[in-house]
PDB file of N, CA and C in Angstrom:
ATOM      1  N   UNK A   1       0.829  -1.190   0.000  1.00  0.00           N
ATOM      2  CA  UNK A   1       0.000   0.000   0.000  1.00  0.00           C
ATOM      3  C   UNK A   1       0.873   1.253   0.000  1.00  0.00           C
ATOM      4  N   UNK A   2       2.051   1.457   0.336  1.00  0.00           N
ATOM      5  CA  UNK A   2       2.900   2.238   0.975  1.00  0.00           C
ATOM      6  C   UNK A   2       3.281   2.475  -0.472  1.00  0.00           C
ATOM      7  N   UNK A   3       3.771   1.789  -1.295  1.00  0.00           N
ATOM      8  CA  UNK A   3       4.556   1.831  -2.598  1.00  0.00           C
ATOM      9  C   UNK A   3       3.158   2.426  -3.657  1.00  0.00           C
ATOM     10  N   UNK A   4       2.160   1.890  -3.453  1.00  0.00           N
ATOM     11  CA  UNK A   4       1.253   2.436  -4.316  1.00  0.00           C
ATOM     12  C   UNK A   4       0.987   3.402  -4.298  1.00  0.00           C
ATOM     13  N   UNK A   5       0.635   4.335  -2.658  1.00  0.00           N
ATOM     14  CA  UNK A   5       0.365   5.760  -2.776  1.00  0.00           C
ATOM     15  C   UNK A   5       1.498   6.820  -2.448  1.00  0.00           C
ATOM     16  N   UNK A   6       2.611   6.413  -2.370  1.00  0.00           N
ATOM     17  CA  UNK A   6       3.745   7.342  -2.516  1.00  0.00           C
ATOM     18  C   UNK A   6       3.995   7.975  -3.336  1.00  0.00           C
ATOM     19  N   UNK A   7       4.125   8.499  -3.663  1.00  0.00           N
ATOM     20  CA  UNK A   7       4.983   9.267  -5.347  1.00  0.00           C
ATOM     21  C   UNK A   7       6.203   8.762  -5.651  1.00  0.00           C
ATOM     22  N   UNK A   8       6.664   8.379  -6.673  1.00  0.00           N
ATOM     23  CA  UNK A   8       8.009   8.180  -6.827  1.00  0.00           C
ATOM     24  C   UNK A   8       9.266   9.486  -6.696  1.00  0.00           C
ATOM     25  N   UNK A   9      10.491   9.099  -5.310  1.00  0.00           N
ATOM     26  CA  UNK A   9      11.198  10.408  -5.091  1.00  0.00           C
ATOM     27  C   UNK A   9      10.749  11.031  -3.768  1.00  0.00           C
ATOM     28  N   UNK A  10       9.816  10.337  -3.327  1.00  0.00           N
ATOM     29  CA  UNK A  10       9.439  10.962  -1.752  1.00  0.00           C
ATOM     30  C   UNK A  10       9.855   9.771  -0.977  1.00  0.00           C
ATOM     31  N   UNK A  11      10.034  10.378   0.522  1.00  0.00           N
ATOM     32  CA  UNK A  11      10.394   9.642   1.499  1.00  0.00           C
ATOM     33  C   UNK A  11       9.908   9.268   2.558  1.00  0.00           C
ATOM     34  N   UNK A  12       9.088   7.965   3.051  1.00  0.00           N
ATOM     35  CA  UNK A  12       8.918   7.541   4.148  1.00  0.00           C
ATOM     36  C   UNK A  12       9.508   7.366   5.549  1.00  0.00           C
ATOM     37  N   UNK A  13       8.671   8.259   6.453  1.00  0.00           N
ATOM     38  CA  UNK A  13       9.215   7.784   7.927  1.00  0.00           C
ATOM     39  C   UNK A  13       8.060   6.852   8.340  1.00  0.00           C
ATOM     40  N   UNK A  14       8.485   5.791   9.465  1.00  0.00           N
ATOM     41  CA  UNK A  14       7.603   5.083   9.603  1.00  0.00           C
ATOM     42  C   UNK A  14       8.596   4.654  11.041  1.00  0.00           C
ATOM     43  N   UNK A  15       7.438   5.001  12.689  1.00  0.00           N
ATOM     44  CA  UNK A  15       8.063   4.714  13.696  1.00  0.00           C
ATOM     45  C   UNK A  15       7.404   3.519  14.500  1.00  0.00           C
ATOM     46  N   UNK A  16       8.237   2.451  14.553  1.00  0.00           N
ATOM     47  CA  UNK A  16       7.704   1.127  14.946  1.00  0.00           C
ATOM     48  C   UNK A  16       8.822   0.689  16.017  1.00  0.00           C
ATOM     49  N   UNK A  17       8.134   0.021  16.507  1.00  0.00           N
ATOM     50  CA  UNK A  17       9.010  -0.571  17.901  1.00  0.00           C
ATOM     51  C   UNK A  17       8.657  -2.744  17.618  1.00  0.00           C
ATOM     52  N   UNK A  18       9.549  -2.903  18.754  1.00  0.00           N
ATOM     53  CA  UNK A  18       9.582  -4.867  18.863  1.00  0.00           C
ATOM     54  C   UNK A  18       8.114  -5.013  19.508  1.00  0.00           C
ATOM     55  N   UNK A  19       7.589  -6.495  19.527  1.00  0.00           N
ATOM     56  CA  UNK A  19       7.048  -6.673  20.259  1.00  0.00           C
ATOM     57  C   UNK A  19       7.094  -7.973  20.813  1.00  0.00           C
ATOM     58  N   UNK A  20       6.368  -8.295  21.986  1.00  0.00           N
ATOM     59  CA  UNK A  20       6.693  -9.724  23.019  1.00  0.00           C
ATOM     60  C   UNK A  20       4.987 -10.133  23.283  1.00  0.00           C
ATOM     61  N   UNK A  21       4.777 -11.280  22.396  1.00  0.00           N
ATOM     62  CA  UNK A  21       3.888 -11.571  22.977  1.00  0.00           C
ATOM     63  C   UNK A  21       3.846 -13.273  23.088  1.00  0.00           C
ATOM     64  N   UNK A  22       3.052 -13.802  24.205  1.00  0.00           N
ATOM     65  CA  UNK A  22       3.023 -14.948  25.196  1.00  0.00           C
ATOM     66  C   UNK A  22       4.515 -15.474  24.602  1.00  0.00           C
ATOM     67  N   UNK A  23       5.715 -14.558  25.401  1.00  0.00           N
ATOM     68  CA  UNK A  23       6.824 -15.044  25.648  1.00  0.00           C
ATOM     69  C   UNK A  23       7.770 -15.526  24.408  1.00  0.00           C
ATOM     70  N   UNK A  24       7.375 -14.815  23.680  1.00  0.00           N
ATOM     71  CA  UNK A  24       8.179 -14.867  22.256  1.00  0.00           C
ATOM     72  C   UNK A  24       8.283 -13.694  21.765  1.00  0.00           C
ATOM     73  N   UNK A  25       9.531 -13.400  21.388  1.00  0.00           N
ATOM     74  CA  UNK A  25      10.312 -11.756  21.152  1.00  0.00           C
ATOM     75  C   UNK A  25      10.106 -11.777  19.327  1.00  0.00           C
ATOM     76  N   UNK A  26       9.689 -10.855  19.067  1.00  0.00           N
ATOM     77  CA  UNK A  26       9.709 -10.485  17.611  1.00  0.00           C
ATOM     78  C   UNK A  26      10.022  -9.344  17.059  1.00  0.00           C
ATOM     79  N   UNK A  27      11.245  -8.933  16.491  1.00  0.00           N
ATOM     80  CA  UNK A  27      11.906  -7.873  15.942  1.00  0.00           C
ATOM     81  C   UNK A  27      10.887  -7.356  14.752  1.00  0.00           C
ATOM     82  N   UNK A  28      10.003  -6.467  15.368  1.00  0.00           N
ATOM     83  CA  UNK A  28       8.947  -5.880  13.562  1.00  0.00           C
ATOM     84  C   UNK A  28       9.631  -5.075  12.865  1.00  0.00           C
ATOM     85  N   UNK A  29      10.327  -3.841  13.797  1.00  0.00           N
ATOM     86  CA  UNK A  29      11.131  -3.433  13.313  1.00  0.00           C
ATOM     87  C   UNK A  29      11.847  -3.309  12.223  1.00  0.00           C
ATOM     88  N   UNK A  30      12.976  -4.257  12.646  1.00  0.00           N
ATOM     89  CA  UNK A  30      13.829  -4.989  11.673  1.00  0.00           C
ATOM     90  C   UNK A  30      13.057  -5.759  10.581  1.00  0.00           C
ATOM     91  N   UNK A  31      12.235  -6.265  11.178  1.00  0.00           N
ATOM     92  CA  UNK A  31      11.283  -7.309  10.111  1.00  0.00           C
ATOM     93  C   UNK A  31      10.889  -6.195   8.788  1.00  0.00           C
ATOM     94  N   UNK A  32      10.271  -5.081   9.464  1.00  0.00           N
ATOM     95  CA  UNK A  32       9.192  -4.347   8.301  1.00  0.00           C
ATOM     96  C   UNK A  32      10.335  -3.590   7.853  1.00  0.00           C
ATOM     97  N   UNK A  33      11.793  -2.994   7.868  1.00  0.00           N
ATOM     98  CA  UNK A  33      12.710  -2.347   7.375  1.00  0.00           C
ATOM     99  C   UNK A  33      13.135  -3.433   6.465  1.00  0.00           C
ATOM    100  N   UNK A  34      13.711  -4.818   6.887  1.00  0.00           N
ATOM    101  CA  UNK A  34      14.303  -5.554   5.565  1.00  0.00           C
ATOM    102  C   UNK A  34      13.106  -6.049   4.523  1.00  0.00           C
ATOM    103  N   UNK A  35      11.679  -5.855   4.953  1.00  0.00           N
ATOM    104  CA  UNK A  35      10.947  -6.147   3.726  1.00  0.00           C
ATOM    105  C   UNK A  35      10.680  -4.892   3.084  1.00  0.00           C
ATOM    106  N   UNK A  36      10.567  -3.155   3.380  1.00  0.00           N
ATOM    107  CA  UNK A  36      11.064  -2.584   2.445  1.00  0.00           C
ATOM    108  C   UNK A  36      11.785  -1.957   1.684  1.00  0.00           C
ATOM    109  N   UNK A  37      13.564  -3.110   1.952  1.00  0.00           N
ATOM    110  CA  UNK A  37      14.268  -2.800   1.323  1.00  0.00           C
ATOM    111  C   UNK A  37      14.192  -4.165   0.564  1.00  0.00           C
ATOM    112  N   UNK A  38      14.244  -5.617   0.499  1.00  0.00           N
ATOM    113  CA  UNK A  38      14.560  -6.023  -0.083  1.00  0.00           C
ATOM    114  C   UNK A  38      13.369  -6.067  -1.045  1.00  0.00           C
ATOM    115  N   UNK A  39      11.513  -6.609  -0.645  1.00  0.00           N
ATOM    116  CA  UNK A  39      10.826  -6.821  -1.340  1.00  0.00           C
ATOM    117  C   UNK A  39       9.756  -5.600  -2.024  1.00  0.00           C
ATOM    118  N   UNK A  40       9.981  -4.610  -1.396  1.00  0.00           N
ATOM    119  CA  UNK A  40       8.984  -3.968  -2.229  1.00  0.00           C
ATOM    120  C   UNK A  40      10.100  -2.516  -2.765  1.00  0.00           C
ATOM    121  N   UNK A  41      11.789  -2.770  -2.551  1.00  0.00           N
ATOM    122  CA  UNK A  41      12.682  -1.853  -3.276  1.00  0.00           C
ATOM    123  C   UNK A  41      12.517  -0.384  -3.036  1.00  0.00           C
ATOM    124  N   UNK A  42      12.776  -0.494  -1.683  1.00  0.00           N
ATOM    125  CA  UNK A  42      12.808   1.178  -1.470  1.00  0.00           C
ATOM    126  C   UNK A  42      14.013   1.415  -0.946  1.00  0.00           C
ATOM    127  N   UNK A  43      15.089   2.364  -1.345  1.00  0.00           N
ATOM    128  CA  UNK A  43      16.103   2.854  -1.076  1.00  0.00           C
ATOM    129  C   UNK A  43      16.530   3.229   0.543  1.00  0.00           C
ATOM    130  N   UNK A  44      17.172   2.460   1.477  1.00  0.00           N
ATOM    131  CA  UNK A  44      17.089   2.973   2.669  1.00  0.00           C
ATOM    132  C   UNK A  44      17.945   4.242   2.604  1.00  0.00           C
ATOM    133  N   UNK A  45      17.385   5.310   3.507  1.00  0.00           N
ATOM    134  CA  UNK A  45      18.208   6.295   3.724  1.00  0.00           C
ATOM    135  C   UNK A  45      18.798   6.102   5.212  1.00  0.00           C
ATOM    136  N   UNK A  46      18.048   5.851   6.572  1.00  0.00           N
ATOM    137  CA  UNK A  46      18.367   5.741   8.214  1.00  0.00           C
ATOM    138  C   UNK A  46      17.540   4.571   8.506  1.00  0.00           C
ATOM    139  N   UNK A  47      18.086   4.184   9.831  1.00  0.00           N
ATOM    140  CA  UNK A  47      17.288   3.183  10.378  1.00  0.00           C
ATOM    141  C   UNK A  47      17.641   3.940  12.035  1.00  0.00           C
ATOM    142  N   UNK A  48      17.092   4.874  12.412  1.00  0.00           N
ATOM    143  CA  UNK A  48      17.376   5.550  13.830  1.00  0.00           C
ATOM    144  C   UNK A  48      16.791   4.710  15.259  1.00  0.00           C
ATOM    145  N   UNK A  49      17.185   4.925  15.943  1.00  0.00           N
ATOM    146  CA  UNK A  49      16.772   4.165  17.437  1.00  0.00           C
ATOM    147  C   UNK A  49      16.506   5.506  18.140  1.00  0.00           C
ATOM    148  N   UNK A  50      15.246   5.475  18.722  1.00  0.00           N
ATOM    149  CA  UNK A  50      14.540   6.874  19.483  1.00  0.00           C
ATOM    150  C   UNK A  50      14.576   6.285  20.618  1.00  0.00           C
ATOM    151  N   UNK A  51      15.260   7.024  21.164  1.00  0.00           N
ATOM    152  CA  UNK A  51      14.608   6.521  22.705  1.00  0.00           C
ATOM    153  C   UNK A  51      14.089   7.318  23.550  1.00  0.00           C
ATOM    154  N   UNK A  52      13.604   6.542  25.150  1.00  0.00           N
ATOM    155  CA  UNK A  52      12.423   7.010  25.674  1.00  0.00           C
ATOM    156  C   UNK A  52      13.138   8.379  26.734  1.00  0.00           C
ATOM    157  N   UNK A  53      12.464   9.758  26.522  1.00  0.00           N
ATOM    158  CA  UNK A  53      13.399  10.978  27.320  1.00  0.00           C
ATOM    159  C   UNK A  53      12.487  11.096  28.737  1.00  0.00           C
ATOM    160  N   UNK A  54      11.574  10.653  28.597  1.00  0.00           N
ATOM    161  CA  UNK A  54      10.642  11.024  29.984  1.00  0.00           C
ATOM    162  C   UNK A  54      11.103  10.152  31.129  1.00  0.00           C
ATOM    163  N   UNK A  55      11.138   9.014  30.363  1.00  0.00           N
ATOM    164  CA  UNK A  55      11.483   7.642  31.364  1.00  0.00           C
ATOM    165  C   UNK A  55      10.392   7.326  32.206  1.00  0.00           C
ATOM    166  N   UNK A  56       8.959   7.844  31.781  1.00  0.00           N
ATOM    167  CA  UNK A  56       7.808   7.614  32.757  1.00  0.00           C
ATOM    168  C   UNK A  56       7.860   5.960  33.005  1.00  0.00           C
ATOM    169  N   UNK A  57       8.231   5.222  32.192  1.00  0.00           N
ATOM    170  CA  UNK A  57       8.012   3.686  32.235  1.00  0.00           C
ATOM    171  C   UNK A  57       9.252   3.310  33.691  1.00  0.00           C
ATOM    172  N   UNK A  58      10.357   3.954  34.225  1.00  0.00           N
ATOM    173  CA  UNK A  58      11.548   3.316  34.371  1.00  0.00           C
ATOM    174  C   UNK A  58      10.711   3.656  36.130  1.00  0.00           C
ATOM    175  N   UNK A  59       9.644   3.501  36.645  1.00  0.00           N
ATOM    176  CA  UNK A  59       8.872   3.165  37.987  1.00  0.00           C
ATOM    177  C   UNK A  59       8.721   1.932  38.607  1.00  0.00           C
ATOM    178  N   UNK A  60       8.131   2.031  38.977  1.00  0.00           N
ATOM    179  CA  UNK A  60       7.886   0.538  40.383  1.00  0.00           C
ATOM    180  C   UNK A  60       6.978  -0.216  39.582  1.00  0.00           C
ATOM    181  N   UNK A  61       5.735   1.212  39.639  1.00  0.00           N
ATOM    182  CA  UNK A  61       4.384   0.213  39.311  1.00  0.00           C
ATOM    183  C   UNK A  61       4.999  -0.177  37.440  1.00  0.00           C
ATOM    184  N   UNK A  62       5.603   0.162  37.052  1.00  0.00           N
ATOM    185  CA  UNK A  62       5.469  -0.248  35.521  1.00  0.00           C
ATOM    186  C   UNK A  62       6.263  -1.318  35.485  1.00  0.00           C
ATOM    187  N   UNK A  63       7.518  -1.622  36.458  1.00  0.00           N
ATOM    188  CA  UNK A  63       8.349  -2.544  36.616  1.00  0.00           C
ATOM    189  C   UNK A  63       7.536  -3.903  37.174  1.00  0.00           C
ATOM    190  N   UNK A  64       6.777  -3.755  38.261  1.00  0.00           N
ATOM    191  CA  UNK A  64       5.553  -4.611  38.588  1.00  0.00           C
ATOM    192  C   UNK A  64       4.348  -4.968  37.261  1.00  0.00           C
ATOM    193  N   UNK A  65       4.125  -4.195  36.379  1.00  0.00           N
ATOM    194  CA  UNK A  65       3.238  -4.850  35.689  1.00  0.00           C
ATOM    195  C   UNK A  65       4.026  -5.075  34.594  1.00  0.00           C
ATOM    196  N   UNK A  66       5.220  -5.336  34.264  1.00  0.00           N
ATOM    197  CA  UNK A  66       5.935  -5.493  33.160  1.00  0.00           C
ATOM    198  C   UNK A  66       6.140  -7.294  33.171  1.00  0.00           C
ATOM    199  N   UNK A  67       6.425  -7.730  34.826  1.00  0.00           N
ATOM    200  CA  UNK A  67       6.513  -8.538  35.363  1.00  0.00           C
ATOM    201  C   UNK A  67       5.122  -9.469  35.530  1.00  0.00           C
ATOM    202  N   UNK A  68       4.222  -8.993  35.901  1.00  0.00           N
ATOM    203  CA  UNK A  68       2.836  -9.192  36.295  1.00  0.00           C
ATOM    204  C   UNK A  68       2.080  -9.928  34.677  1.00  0.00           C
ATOM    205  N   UNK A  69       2.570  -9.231  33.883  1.00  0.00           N
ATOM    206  CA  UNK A  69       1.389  -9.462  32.783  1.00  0.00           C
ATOM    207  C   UNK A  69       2.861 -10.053  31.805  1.00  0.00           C
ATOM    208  N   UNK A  70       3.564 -10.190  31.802  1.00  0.00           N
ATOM    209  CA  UNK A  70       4.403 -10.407  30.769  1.00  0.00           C
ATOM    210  C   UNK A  70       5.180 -10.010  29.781  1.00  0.00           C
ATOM    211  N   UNK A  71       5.087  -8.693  29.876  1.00  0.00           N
ATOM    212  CA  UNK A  71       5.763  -7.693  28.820  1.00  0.00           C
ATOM    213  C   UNK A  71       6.869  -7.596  29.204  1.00  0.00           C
ATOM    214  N   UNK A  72       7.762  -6.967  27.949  1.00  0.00           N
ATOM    215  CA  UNK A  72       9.678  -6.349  28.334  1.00  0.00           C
ATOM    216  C   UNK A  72       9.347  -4.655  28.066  1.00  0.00           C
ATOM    217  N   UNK A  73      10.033  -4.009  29.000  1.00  0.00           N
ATOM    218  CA  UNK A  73      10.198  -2.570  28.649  1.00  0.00           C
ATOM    219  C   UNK A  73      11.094  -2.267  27.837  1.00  0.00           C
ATOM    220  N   UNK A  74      11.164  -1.747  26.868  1.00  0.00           N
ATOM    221  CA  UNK A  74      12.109  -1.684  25.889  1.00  0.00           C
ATOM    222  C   UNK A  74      12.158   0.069  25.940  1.00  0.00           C
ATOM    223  N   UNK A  75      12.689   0.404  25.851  1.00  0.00           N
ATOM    224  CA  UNK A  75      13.531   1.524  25.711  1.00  0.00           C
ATOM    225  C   UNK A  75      13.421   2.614  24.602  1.00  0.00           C
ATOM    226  N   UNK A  76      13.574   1.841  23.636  1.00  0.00           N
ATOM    227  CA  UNK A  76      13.463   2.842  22.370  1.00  0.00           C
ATOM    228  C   UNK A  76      12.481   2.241  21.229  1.00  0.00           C
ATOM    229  N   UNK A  77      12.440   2.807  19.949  1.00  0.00           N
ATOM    230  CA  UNK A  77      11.701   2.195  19.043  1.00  0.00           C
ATOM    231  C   UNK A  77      12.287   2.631  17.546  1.00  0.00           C
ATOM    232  N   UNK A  78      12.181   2.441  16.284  1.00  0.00           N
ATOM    233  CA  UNK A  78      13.142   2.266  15.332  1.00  0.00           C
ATOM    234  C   UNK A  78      12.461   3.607  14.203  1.00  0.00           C
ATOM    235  N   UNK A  79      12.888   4.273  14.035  1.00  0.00           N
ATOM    236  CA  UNK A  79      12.797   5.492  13.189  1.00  0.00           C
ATOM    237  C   UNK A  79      12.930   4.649  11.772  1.00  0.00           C
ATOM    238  N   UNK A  80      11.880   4.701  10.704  1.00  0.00           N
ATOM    239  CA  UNK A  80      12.434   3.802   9.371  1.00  0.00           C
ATOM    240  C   UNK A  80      12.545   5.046   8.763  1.00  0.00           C
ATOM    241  N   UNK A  81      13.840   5.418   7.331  1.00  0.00           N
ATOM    242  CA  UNK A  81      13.473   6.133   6.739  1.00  0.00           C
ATOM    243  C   UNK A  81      14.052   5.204   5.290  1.00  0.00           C
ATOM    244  N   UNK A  82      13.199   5.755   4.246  1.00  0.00           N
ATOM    245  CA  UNK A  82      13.529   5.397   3.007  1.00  0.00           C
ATOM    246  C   UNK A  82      12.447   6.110   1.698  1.00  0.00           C
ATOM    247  N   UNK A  83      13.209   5.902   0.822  1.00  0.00           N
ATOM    248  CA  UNK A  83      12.742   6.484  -0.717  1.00  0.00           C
ATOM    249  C   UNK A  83      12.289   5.381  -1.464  1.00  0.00           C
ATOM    250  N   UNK A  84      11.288   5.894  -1.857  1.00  0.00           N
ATOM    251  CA  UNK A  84      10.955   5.797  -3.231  1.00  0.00           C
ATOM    252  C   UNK A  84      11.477   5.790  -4.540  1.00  0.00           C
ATOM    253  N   UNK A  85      12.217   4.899  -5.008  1.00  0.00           N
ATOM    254  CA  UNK A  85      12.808   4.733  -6.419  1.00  0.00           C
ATOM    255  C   UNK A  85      12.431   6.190  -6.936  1.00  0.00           C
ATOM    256  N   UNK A  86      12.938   6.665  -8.027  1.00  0.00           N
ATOM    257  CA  UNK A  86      12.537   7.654  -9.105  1.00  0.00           C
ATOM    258  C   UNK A  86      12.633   6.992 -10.178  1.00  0.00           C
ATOM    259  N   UNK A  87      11.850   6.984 -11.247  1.00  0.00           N
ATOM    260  CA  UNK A  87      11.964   6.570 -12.457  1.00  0.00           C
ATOM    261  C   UNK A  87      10.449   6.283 -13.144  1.00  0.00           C
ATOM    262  N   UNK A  88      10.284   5.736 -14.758  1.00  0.00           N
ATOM    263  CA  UNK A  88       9.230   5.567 -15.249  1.00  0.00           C
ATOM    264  C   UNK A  88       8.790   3.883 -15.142  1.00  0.00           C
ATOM    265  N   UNK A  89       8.999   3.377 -14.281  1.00  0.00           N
ATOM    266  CA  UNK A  89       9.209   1.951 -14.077  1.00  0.00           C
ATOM    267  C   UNK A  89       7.830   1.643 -13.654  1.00  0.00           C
ATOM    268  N   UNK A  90       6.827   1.848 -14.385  1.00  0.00           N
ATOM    269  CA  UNK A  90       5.343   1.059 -13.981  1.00  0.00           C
ATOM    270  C   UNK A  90       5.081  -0.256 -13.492  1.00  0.00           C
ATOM    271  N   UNK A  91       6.206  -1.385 -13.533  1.00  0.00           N
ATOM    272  CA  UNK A  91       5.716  -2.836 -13.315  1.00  0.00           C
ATOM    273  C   UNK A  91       5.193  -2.618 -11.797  1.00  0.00           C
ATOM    274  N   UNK A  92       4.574  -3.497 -11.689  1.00  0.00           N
ATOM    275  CA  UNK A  92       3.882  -3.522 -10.379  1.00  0.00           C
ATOM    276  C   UNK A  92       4.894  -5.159  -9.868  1.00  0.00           C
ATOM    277  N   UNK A  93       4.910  -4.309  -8.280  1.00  0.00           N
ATOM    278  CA  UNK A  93       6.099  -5.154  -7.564  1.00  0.00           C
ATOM    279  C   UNK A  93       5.053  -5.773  -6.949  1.00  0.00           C
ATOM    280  N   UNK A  94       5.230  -7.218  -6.830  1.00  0.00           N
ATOM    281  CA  UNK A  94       4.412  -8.694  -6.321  1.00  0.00           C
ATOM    282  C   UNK A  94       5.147  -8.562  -4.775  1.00  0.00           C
ATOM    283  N   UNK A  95       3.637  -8.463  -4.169  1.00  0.00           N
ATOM    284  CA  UNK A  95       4.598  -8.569  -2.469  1.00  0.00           C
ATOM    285  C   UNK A  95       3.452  -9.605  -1.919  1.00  0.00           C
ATOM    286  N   UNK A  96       4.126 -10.162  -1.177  1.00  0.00           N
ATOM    287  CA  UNK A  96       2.944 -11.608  -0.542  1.00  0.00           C
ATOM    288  C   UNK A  96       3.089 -11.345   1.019  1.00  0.00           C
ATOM    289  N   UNK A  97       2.078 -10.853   1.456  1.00  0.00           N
ATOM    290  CA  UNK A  97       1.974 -11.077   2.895  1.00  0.00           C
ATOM    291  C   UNK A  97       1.644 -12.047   3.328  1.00  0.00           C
ATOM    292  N   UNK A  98       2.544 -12.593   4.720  1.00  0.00           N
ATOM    293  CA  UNK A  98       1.759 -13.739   5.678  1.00  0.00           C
ATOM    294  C   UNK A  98       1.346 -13.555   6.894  1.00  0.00           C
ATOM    295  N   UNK A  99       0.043 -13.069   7.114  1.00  0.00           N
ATOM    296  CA  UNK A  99      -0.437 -12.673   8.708  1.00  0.00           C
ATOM    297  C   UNK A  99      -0.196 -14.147   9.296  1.00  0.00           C
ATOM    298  N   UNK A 100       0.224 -13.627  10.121  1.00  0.00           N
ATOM    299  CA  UNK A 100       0.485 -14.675  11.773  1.00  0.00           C
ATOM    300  C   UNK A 100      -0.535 -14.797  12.964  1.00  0.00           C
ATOM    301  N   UNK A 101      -1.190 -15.201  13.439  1.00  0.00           N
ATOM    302  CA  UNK A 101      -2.328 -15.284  14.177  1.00  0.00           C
ATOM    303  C   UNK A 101      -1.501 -16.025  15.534  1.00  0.00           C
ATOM    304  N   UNK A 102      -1.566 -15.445  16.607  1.00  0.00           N
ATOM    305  CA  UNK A 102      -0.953 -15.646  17.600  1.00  0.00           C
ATOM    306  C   UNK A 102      -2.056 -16.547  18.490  1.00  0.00           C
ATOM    307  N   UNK A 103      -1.732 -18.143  19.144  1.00  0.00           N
ATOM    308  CA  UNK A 103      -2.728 -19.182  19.639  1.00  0.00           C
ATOM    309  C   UNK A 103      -2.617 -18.758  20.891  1.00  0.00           C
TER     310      UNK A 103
END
């Protein structure tokens, strides 16, 4: 969707963080940056790490329910940046998603 309504020559930011769920770590991050560089061919420009300045999370009670319910506090989250090819290149790029349904 991202490649279809972009313009060719403009640049995407896109801010995503990991996630942990029932005890299995999954880099989306990383995941959704190497699929749009390798499969849908967008030029990386940064891949930045933001991190957290308030530190409202780095408390008792958040340390207790981090523990409590199962989550990791993570710190920062991943700045994507990248371009859009330029050119007259109409083919339409074949991308296959596989949603994951968590049991």
């Amino acid at each position: 969707e991202i490649y279809r309504v972009l313009k060719p020559g403009k640049v995407i930011g896109w801010l995503i963080g990991d996630q942990w769920v029932k005890r299995k770590f999954t880099p989306v991050g990383l995941k959704i940056y190497q699929m749009l560089v390798d499969n849908v061919k967008f030029e990386p420009i940064d891949l930045i790490c933001v991190t957290r300045r308030n530190q409202s999370s780095n408390t008792r009670i958040w340390h207790y329910r981090a523990q409590k319910f199962n989550f990791f506090l993570r710190g920062f989250k991943y700045l994507i940046l990248a371009k859009k090819p330029d050119g007259n290149n109409n083919s339409k790029i074949a991308t296959k998603v596989r949603w994951q349904r968590y049991k």
